[in-house]
N, C-alpha and C. Protein backbone atom coordinates (compact mmCIF):
# COMPACT_ATOMS: atom_id res chain seq x y z
N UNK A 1 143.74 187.85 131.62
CA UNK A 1 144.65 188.39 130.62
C UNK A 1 145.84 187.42 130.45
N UNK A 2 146.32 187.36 129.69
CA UNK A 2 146.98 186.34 129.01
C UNK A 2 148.56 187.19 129.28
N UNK A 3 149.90 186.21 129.96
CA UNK A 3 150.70 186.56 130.39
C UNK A 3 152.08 186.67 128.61
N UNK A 4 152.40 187.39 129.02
CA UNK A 4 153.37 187.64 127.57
C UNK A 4 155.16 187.07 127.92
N UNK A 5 155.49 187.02 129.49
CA UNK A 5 156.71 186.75 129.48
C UNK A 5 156.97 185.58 129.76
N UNK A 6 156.57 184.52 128.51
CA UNK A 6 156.92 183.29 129.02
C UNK A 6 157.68 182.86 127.54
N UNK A 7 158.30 181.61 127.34
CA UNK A 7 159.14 180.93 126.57
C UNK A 7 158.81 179.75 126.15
N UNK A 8 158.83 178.97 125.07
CA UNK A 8 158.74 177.63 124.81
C UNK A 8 159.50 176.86 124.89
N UNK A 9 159.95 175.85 125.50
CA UNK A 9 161.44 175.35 125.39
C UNK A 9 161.07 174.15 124.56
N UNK A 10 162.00 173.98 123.58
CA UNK A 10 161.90 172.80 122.96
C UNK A 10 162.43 171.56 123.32
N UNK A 11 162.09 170.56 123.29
CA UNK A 11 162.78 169.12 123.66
C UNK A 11 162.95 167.89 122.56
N UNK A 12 162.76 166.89 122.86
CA UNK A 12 162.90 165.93 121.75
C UNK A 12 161.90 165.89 120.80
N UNK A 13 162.27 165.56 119.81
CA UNK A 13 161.22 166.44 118.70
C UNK A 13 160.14 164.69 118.59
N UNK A 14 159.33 165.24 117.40
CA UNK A 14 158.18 164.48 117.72
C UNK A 14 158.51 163.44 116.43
N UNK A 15 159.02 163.40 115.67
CA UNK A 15 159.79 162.37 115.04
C UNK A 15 160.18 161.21 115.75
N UNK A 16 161.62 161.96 116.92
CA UNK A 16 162.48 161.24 117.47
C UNK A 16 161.06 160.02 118.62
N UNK A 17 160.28 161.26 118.68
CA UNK A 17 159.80 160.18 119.88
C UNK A 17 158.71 159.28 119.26
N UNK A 18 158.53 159.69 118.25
CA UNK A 18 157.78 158.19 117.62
C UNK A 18 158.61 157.24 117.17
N UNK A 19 159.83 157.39 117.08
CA UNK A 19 160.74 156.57 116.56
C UNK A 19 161.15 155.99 117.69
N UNK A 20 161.19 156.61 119.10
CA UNK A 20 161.92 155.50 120.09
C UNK A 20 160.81 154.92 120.93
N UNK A 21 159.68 155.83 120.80
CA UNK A 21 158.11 154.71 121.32
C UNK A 21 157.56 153.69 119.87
N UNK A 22 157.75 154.06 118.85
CA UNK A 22 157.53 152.75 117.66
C UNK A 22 156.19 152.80 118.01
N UNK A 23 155.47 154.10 118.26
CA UNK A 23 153.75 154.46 117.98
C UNK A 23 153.79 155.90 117.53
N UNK A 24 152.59 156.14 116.63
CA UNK A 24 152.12 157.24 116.56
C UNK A 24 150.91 157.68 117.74
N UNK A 25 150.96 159.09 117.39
CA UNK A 25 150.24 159.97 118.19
C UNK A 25 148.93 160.70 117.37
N UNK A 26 147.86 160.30 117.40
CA UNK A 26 146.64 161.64 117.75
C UNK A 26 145.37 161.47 118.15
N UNK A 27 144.68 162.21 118.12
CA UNK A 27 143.43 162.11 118.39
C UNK A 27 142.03 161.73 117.63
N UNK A 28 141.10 160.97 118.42
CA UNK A 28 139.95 160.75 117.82
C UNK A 28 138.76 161.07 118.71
N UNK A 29 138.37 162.24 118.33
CA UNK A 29 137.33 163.07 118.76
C UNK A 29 136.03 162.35 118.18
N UNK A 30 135.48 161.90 119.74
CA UNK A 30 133.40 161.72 119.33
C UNK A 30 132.79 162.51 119.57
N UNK A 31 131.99 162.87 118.86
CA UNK A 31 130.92 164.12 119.10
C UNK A 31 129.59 163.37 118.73
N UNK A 32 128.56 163.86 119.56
CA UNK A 32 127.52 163.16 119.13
C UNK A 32 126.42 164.21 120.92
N UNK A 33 125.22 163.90 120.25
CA UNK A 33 124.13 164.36 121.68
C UNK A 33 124.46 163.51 122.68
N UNK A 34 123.85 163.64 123.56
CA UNK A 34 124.40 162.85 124.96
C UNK A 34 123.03 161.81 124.81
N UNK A 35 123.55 160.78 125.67
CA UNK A 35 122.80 159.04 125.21
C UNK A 35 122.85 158.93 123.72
N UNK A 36 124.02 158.93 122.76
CA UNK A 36 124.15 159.12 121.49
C UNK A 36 125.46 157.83 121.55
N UNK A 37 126.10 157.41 122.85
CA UNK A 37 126.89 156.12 123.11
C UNK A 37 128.09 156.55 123.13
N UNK A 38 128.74 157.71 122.97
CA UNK A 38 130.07 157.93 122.42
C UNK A 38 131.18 157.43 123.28
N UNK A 39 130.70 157.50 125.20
CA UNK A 39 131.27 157.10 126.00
C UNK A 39 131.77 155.61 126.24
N UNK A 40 130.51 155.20 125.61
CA UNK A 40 130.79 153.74 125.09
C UNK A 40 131.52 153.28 124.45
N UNK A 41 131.32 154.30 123.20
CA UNK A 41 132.11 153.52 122.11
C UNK A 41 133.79 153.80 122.44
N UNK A 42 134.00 154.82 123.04
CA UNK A 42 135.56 155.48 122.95
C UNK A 42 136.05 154.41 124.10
N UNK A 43 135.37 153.65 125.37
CA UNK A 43 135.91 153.17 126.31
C UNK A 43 135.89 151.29 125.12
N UNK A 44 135.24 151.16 124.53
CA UNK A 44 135.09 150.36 123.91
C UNK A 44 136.55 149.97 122.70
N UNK A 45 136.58 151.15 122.49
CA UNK A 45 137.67 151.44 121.33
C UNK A 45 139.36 151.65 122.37
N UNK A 46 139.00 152.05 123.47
CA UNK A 46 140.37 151.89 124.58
C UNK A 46 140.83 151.04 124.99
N UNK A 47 139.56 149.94 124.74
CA UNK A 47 140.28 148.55 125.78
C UNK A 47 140.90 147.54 124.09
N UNK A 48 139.98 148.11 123.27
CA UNK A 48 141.01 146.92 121.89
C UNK A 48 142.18 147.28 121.18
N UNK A 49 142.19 148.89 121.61
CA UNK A 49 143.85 149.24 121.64
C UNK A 49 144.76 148.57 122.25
N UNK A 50 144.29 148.55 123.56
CA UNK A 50 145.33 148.04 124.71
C UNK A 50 146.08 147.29 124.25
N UNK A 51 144.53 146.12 123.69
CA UNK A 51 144.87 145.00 123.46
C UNK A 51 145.60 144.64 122.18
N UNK A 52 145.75 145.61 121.08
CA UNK A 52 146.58 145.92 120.04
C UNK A 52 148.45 145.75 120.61
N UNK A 53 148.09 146.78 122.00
CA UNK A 53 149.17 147.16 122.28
C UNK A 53 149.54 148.61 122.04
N UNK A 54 148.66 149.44 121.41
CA UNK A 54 148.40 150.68 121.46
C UNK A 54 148.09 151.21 122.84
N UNK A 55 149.23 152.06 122.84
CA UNK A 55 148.95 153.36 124.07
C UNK A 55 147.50 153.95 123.83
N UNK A 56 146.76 153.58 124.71
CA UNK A 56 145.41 154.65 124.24
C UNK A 56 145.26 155.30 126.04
N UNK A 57 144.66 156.81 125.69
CA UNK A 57 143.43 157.23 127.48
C UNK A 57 142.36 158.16 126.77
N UNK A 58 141.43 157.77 127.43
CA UNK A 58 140.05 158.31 127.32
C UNK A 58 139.73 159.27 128.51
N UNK A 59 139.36 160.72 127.34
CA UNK A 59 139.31 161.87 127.99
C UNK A 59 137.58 161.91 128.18
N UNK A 60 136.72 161.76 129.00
CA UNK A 60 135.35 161.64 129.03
C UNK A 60 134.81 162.99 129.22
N UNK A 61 133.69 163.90 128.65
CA UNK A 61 133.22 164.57 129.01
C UNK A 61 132.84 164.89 130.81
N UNK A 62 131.88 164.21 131.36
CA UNK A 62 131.73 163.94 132.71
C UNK A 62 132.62 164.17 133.54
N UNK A 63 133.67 162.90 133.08
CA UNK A 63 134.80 162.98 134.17
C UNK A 63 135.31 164.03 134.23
N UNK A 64 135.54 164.83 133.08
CA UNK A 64 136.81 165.93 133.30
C UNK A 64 136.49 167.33 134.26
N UNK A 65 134.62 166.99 134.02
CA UNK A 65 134.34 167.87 134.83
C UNK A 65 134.26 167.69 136.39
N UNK A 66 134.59 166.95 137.00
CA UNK A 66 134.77 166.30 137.72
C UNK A 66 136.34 167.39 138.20
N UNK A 67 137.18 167.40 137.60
CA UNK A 67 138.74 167.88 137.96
C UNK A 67 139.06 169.32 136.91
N UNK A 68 139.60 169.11 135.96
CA UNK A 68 140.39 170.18 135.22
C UNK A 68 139.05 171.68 134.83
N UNK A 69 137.88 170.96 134.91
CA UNK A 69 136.60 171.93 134.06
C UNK A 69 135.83 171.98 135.34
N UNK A 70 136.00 171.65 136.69
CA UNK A 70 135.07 171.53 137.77
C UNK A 70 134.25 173.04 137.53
N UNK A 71 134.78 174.56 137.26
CA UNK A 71 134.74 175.46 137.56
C UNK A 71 133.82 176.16 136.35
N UNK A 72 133.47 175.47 134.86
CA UNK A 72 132.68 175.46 133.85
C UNK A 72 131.45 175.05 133.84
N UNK A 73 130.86 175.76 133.77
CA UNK A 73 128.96 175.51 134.02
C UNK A 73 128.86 174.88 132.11
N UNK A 74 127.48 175.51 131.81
CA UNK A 74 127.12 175.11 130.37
C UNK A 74 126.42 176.14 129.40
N UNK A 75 127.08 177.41 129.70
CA UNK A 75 126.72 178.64 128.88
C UNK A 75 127.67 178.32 127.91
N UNK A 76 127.32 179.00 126.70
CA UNK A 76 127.67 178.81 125.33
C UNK A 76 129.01 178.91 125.86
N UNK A 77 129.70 180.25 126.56
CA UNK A 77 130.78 180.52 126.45
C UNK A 77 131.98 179.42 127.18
N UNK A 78 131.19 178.77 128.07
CA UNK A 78 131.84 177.75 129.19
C UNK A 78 131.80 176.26 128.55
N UNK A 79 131.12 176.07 127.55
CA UNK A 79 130.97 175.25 126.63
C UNK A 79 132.57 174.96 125.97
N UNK A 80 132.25 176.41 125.07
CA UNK A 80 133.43 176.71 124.28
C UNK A 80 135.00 176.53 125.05
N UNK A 81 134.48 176.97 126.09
CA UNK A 81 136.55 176.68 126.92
C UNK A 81 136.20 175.52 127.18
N UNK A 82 135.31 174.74 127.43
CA UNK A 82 135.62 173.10 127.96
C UNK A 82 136.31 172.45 126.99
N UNK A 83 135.76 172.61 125.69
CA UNK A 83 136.48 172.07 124.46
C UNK A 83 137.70 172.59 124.22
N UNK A 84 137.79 174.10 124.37
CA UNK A 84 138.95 174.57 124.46
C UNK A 84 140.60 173.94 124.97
N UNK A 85 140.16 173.32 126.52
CA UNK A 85 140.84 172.80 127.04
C UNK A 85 141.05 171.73 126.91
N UNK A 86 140.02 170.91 126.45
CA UNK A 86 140.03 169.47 126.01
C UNK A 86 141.18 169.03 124.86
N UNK A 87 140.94 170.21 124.12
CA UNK A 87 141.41 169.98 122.52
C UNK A 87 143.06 170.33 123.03
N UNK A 88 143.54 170.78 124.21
CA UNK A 88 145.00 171.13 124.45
C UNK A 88 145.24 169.98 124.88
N UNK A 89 144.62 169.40 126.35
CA UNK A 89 144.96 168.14 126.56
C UNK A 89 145.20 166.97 125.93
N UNK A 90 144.26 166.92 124.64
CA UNK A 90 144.03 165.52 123.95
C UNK A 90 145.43 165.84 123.32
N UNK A 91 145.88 167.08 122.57
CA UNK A 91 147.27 167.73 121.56
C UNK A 91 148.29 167.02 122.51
N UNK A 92 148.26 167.40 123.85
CA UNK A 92 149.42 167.09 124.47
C UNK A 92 149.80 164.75 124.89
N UNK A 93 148.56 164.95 124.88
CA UNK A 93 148.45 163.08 124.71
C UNK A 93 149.08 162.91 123.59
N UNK A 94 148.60 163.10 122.34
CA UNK A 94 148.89 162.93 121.05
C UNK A 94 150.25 163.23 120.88
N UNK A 95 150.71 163.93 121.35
CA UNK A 95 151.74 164.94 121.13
C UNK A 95 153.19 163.58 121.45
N UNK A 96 152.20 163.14 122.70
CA UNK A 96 153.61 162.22 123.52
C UNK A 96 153.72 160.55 122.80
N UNK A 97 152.96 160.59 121.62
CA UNK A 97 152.41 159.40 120.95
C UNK A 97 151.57 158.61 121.76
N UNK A 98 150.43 158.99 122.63
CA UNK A 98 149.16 158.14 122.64
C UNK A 98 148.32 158.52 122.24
N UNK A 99 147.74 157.76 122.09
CA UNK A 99 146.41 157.54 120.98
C UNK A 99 145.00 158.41 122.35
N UNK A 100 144.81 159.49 122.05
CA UNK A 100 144.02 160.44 123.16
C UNK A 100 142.28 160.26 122.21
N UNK A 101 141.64 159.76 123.25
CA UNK A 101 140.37 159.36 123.03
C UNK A 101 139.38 159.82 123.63
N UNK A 102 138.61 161.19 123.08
CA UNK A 102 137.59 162.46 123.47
C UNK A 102 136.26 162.09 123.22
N UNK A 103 135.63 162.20 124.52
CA UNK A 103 134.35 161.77 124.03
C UNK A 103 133.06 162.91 124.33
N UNK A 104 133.46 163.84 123.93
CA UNK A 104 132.45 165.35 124.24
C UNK A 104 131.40 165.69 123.51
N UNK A 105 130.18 165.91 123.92
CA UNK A 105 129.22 166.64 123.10
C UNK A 105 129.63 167.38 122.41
N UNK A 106 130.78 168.29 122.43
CA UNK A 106 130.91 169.69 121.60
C UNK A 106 130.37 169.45 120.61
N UNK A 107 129.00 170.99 121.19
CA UNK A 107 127.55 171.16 120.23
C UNK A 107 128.19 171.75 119.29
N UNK A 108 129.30 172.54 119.07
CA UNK A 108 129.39 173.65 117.88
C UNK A 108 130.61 173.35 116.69
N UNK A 109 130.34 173.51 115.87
CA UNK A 109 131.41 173.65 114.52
C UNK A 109 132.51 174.10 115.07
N UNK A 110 132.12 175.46 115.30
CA UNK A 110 132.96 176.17 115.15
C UNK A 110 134.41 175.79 116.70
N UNK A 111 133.97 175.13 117.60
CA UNK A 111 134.72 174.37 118.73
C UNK A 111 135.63 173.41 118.22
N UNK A 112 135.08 172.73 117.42
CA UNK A 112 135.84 171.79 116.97
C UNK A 112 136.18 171.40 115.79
N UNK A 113 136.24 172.53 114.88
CA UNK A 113 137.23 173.32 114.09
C UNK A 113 138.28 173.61 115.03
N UNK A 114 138.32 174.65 115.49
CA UNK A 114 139.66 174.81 116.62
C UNK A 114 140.24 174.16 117.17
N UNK A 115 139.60 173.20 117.41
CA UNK A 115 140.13 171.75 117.53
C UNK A 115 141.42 170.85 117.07
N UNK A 116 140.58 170.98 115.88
CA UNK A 116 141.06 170.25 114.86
C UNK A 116 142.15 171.12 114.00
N UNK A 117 141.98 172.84 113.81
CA UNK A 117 143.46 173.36 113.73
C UNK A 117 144.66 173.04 114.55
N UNK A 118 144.42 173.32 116.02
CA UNK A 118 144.99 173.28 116.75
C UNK A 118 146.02 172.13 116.89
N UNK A 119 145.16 170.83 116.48
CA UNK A 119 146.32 169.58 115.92
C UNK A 119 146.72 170.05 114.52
N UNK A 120 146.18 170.51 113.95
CA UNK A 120 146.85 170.32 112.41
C UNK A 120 147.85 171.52 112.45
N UNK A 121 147.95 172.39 113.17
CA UNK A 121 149.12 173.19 113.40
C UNK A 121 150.37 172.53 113.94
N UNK A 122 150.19 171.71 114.63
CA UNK A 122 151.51 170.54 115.27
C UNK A 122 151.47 169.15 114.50
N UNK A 123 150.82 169.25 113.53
CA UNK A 123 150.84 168.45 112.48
C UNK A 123 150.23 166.68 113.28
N UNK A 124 149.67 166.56 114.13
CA UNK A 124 148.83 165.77 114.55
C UNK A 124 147.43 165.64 114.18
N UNK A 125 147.89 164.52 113.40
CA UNK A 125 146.64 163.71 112.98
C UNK A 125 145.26 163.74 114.09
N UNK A 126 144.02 164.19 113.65
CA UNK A 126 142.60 164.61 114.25
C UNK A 126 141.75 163.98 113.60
N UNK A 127 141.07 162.90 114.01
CA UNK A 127 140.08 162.22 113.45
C UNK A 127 138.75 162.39 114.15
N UNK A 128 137.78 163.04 113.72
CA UNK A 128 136.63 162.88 114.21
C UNK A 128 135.17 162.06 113.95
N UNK A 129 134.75 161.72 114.99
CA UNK A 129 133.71 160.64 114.63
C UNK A 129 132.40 160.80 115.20
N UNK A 130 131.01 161.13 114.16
CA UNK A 130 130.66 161.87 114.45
C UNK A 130 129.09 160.14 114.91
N UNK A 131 129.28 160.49 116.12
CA UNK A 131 128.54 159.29 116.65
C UNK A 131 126.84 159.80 116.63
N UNK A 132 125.88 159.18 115.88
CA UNK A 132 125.16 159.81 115.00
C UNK A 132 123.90 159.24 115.59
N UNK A 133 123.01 159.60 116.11
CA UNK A 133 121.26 158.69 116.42
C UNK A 133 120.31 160.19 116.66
N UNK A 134 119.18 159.77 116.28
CA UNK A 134 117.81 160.86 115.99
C UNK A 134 117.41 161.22 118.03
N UNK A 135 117.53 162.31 118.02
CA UNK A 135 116.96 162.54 118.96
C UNK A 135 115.75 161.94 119.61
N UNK A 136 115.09 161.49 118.70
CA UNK A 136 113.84 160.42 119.82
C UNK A 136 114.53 158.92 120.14
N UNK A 137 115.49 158.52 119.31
CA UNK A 137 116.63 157.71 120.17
C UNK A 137 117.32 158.19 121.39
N UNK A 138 117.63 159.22 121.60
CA UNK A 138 118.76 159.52 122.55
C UNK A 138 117.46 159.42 123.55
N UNK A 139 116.40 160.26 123.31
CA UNK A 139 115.37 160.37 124.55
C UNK A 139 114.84 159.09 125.18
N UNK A 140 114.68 158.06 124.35
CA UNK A 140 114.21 156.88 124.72
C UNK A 140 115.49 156.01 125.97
N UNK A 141 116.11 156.34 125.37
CA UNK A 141 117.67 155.60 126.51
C UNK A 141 117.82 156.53 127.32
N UNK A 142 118.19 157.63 127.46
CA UNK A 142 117.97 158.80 128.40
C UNK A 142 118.81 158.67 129.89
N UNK A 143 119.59 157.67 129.78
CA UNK A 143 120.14 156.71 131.29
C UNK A 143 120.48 157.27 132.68
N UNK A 144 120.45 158.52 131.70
CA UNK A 144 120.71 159.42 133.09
C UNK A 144 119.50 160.39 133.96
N UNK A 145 118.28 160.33 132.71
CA UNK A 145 117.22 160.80 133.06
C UNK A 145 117.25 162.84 132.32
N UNK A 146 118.47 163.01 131.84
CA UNK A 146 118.65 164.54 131.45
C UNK A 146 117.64 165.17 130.93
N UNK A 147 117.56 164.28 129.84
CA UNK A 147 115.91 164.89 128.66
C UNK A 147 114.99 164.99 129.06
N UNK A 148 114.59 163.82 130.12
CA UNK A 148 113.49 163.74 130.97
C UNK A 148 113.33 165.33 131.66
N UNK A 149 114.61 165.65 132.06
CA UNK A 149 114.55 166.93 132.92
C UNK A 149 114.65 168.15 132.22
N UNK A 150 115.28 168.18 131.23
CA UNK A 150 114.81 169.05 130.58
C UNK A 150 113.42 169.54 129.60
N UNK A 151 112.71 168.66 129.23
CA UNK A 151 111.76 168.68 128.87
C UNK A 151 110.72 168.98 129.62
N UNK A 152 111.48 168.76 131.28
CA UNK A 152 110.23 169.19 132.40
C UNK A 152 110.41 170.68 132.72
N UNK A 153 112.05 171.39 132.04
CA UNK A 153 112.23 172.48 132.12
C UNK A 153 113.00 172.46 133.19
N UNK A 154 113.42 171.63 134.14
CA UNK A 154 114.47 171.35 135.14
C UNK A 154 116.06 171.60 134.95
N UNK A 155 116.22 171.23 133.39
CA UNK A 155 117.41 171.81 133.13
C UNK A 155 117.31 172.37 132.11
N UNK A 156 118.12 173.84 131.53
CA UNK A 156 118.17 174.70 131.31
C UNK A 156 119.39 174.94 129.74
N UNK A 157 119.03 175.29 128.60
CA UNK A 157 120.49 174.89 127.74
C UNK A 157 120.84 173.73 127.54
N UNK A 158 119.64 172.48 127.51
CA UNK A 158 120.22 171.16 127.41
C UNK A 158 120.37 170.98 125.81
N UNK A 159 121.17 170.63 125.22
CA UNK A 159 121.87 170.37 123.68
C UNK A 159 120.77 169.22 123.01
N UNK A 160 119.97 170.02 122.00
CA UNK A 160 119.34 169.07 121.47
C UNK A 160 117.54 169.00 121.91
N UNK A 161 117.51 169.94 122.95
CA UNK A 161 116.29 170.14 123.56
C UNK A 161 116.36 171.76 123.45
N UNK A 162 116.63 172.95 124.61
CA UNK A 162 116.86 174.22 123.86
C UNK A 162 117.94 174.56 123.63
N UNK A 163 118.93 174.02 123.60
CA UNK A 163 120.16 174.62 123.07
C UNK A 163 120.62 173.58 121.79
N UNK A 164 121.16 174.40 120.96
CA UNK A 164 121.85 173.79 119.62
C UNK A 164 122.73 172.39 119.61
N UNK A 165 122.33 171.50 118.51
CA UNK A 165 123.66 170.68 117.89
C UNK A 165 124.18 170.98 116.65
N UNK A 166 125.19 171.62 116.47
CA UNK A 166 125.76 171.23 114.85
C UNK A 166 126.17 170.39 113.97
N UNK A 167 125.74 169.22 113.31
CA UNK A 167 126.56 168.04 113.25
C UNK A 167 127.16 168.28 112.72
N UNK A 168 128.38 167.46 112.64
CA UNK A 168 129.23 167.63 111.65
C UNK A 168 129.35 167.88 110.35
N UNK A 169 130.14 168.27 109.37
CA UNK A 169 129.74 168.23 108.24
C UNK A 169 130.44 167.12 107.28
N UNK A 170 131.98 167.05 107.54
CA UNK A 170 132.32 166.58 107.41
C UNK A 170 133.25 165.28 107.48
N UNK A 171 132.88 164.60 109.20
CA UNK A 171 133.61 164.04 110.07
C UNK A 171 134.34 162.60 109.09
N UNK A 172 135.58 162.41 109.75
CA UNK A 172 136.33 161.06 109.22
C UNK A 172 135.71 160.23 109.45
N UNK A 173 134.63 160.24 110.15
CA UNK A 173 134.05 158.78 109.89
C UNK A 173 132.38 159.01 110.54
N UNK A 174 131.46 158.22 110.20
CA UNK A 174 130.20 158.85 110.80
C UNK A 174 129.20 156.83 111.04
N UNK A 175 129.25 157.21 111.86
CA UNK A 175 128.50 156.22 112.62
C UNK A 175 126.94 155.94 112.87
N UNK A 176 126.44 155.75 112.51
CA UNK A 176 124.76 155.70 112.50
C UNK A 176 124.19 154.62 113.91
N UNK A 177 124.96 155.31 115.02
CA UNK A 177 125.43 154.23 116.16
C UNK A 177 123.83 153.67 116.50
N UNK A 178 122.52 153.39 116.30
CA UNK A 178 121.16 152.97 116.62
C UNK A 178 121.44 151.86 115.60
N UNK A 179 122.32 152.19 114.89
CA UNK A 179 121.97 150.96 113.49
C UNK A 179 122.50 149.59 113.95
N UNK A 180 124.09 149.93 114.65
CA UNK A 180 124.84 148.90 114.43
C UNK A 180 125.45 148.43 116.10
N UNK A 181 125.73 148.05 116.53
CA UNK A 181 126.20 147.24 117.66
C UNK A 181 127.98 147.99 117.94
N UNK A 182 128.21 148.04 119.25
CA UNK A 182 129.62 148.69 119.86
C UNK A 182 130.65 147.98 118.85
N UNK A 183 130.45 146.78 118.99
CA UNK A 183 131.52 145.64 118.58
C UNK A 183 132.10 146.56 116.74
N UNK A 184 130.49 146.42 115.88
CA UNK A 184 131.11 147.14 114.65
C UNK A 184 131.36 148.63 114.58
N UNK A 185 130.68 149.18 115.53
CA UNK A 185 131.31 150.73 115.39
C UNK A 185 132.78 150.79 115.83
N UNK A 186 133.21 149.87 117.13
CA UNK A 186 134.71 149.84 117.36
C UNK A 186 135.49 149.29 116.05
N UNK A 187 135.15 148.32 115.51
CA UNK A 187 135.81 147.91 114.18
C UNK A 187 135.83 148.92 113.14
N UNK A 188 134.81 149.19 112.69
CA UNK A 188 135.05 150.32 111.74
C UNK A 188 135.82 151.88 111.73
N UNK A 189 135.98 152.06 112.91
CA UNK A 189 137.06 152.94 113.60
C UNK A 189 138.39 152.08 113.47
N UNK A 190 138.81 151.24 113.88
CA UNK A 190 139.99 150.83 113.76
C UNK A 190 140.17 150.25 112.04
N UNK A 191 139.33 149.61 111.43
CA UNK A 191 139.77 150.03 109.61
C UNK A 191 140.00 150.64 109.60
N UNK A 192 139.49 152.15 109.70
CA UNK A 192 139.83 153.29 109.42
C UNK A 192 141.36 154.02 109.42
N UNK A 193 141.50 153.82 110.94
CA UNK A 193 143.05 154.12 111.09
C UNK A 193 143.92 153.11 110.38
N UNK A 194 143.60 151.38 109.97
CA UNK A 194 144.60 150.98 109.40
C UNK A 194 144.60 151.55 108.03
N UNK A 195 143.96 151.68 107.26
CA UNK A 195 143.65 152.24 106.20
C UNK A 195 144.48 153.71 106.00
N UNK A 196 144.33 154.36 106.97
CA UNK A 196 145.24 155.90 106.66
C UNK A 196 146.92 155.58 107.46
N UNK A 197 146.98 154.39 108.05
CA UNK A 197 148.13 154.23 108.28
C UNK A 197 148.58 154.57 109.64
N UNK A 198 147.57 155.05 110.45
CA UNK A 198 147.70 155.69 112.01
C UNK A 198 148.12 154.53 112.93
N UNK A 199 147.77 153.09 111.95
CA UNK A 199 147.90 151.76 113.15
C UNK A 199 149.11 151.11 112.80
């Protein structure tokens, strides 16, 4: 149950602090099936920030479960709060002007819609990229062996085998990542932001 006696305190507003860090703040959410590269591409897209000089951190699916989500299995509903929580963390990166870089399966629309309100209510820019290859691609790379196991029925709710993907419908940018090489999917992500002005 959700506690009612608490307060927001306000601090330096988010103007002031892009004005005294001289960066903007938000997020660029990958969504894509798993062996679909996204981990790639977002750690790919972290290190040519750096090297921009852009504040960037990469929020990884895996890892997080590892610490903040240890306690989230992969029922629809545990799904839904992983993103849940994700989409607060990445707000609060964004929030402090770094460039917060998500690299989650979130199978569902409707997750990351909420998402993506959730910044556009604090008026942080949400770019999503919807990292894109045919399921008999993802199965063929497989690196971790998942599909393999699910297809043997070993795992249970695997996304893309019996449980759902939604793709996107309308993502800021969509990647046909089997087509093209890390190097141009990282480039064409960064046009992008120079183009809307985020860089």
């Amino acid at each position: 149950m959700a506690t009612t006696n608490i307060t927001w305190h306000n601090g330096i507003s988010k103007e002031e602090r892009t004005r005294l860090t001289k960066q903007n703040g938000f997020t660029i959410w990958f969504t894509g099936l798993s062996a679909s590269g996204k981990s790639t591409l977002a750690s790919a897209l972290e290190h040519r920030l750096l090297e921009l000089g852009v504040r960037a951190y990469r929020l990884d699916g895996d890892n997080i479960r590892f610490g903040l989500n240890k306690n989230l299995g992969f029922s629809p509903e545990d799904r839904t709060e992983n993103i849940r929580r994700i989409a607060e963390v990445a707000k609060l990166f964004a929030d402090s002007t770094t460039v917060a870089l998500t690299s989650f399966i979130s199978p569902y629309i409707a997750d990351r819609q909420a998402a993506r309100e959730l910044h556009e209510k604090s008026e942080i820019p949400f770019v999503e990229v919807f990292v894109d290859i045919p399921i008999e691609v993802a199965e063929q790379r497989d690196p971790k062996g998942l599909y393999k196991k699910a297809r043997a029925g070993e795992i249970k709710g695997f996304t893309g085998i019996d449980a759902p993907y939604e793709a996107p419908i309308k993502p800021e940018i969509h990647l046909k990542n089997h087509e093209l090489p890390v190097e141009e999917g990282v480039q064409k992500i960064i046009d992008y932001l120079k183009e809307k002005q985020l860089l």
